[in-house]
PDB file of N, CA and C in Angstrom:
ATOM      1  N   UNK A   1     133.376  42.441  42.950  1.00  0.00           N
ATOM      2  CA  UNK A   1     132.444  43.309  43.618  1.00  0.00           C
ATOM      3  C   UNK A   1     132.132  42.819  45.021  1.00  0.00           C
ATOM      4  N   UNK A   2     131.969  41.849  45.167  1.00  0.00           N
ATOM      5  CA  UNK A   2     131.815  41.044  46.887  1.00  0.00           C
ATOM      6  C   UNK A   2     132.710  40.936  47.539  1.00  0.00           C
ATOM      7  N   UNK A   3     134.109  40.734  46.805  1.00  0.00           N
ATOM      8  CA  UNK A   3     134.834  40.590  47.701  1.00  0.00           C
ATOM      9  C   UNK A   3     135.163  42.404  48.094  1.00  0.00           C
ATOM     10  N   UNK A   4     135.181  43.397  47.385  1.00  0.00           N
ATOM     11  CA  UNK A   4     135.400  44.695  47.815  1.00  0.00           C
ATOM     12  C   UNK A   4     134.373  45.015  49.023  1.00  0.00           C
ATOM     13  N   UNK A   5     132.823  44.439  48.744  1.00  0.00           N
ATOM     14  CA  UNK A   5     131.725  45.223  49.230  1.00  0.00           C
ATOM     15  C   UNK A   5     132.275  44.493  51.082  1.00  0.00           C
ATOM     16  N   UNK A   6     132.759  42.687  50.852  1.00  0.00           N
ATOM     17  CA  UNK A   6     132.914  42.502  52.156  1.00  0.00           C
ATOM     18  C   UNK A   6     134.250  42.896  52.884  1.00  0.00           C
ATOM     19  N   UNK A   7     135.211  43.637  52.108  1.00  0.00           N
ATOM     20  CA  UNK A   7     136.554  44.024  52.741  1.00  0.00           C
ATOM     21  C   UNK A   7     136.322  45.142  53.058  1.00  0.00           C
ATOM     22  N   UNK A   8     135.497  46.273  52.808  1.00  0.00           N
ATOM     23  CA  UNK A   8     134.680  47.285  53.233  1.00  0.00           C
ATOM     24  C   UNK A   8     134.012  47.282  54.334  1.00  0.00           C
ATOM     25  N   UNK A   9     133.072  46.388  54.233  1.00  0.00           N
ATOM     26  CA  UNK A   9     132.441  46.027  55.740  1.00  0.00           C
ATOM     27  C   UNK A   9     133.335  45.754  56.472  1.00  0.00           C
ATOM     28  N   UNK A  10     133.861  45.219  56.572  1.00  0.00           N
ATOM     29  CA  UNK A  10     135.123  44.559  57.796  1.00  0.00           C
ATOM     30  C   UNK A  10     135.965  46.002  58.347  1.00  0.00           C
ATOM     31  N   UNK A  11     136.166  46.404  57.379  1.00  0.00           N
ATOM     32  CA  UNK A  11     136.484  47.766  57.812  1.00  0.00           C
ATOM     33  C   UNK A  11     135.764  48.816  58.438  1.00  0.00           C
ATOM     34  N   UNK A  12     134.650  48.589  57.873  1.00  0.00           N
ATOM     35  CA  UNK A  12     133.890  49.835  58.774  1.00  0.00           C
ATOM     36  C   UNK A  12     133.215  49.304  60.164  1.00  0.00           C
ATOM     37  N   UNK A  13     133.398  48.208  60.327  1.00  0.00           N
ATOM     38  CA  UNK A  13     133.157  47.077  61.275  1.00  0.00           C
ATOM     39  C   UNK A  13     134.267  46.936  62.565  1.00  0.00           C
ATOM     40  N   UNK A  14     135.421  47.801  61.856  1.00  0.00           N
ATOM     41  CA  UNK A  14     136.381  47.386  63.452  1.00  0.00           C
ATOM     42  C   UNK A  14     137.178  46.538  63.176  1.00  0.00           C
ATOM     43  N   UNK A  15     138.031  45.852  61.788  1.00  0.00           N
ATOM     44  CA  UNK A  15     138.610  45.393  61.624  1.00  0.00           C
ATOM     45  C   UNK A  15     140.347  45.789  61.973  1.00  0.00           C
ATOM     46  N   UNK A  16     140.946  44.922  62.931  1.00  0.00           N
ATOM     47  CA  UNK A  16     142.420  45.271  63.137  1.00  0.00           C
ATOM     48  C   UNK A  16     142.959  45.421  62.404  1.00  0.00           C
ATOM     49  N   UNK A  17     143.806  47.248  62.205  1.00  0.00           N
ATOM     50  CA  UNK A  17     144.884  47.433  61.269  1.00  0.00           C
ATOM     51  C   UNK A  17     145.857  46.572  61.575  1.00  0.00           C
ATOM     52  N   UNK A  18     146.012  45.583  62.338  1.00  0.00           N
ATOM     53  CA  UNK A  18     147.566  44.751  62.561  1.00  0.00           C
ATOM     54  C   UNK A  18     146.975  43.070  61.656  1.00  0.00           C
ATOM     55  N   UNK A  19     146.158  43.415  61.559  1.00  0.00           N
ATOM     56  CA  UNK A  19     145.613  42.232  60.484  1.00  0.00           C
ATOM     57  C   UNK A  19     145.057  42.339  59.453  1.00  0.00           C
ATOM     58  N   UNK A  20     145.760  43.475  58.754  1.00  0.00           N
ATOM     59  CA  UNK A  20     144.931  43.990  57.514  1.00  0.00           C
ATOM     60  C   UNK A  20     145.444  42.931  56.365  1.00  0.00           C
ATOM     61  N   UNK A  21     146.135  42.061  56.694  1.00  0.00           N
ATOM     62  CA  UNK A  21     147.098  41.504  55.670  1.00  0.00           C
ATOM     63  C   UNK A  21     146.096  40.501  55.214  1.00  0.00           C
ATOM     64  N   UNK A  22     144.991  40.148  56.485  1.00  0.00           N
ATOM     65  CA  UNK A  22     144.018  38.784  56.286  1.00  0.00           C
ATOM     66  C   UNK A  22     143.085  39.539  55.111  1.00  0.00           C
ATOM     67  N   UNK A  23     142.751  40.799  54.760  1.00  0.00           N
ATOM     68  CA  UNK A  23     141.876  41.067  53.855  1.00  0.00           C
ATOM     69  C   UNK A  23     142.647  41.524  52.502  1.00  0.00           C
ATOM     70  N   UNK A  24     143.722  40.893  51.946  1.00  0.00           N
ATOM     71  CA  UNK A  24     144.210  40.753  50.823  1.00  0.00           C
ATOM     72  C   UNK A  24     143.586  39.930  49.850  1.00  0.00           C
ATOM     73  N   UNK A  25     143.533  39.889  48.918  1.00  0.00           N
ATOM     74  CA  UNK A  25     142.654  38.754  48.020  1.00  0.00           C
ATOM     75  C   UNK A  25     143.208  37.720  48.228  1.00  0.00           C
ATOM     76  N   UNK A  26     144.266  37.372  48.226  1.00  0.00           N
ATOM     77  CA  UNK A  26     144.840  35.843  48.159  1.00  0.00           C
ATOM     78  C   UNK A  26     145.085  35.321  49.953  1.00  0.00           C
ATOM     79  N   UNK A  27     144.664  35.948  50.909  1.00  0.00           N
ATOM     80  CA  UNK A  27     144.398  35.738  52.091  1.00  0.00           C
ATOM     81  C   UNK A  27     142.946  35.927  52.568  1.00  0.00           C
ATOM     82  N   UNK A  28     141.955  36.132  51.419  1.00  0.00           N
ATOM     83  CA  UNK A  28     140.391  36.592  52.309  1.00  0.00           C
ATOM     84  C   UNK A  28     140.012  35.590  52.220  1.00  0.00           C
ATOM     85  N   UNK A  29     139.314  34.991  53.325  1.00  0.00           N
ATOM     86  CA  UNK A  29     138.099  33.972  53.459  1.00  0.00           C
ATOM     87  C   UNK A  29     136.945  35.270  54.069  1.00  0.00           C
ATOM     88  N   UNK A  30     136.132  34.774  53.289  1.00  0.00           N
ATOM     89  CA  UNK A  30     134.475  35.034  53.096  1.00  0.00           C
ATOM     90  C   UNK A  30     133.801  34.446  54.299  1.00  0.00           C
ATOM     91  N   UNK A  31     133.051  35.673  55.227  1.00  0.00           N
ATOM     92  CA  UNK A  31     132.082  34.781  56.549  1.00  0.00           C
ATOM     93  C   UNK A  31     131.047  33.809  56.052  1.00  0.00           C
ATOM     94  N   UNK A  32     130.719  33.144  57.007  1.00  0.00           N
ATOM     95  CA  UNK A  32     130.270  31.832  56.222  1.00  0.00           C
ATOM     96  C   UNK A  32     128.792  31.981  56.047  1.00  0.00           C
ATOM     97  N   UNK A  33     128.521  33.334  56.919  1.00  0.00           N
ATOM     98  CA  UNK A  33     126.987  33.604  57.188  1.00  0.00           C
ATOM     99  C   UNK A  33     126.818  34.881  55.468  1.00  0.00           C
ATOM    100  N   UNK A  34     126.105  34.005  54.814  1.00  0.00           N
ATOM    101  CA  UNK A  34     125.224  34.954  53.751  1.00  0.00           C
ATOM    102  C   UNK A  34     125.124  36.249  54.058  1.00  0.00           C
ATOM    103  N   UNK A  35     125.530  37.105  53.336  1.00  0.00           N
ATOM    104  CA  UNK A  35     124.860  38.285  53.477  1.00  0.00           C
ATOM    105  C   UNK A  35     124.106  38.488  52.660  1.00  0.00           C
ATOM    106  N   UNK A  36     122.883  39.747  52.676  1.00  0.00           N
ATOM    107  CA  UNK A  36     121.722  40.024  52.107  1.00  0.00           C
ATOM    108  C   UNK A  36     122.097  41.569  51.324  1.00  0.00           C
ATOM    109  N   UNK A  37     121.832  42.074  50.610  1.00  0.00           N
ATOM    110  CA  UNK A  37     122.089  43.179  49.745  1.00  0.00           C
ATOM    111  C   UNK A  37     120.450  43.623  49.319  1.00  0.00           C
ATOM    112  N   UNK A  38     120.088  45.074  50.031  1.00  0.00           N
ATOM    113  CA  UNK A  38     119.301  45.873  49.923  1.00  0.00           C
ATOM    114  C   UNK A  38     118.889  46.802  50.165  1.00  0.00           C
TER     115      UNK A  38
END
C-alpha cells in the first residue's frame, strides 16, 4: 500500500517518463522525509 500510495505521488508530482524504471519495486527507494497520511 505505501509503496503504490508513494509511486503515485511521484507521478502526479512530475516524475520523468525516461525514469520510470526507478519506480519499479525492485528499483524504488522511499524519500527519506516521512510522509503524513490525512
Amino acid at each position: 500500500e505505501a509503496y503504490i500510495a508513494a509511486v503515485l505521488d511521484r507521478l502526479a508530482n512530475g516524475h520523468p517518463i525516461t525514469r520510470i524504471d526507478e519506480l519499479l519495486p525492485w528499483n524504488f527507494r522511499p524519500s527519506r522525509q516521512p510522509t503524513s497520511v490525512g
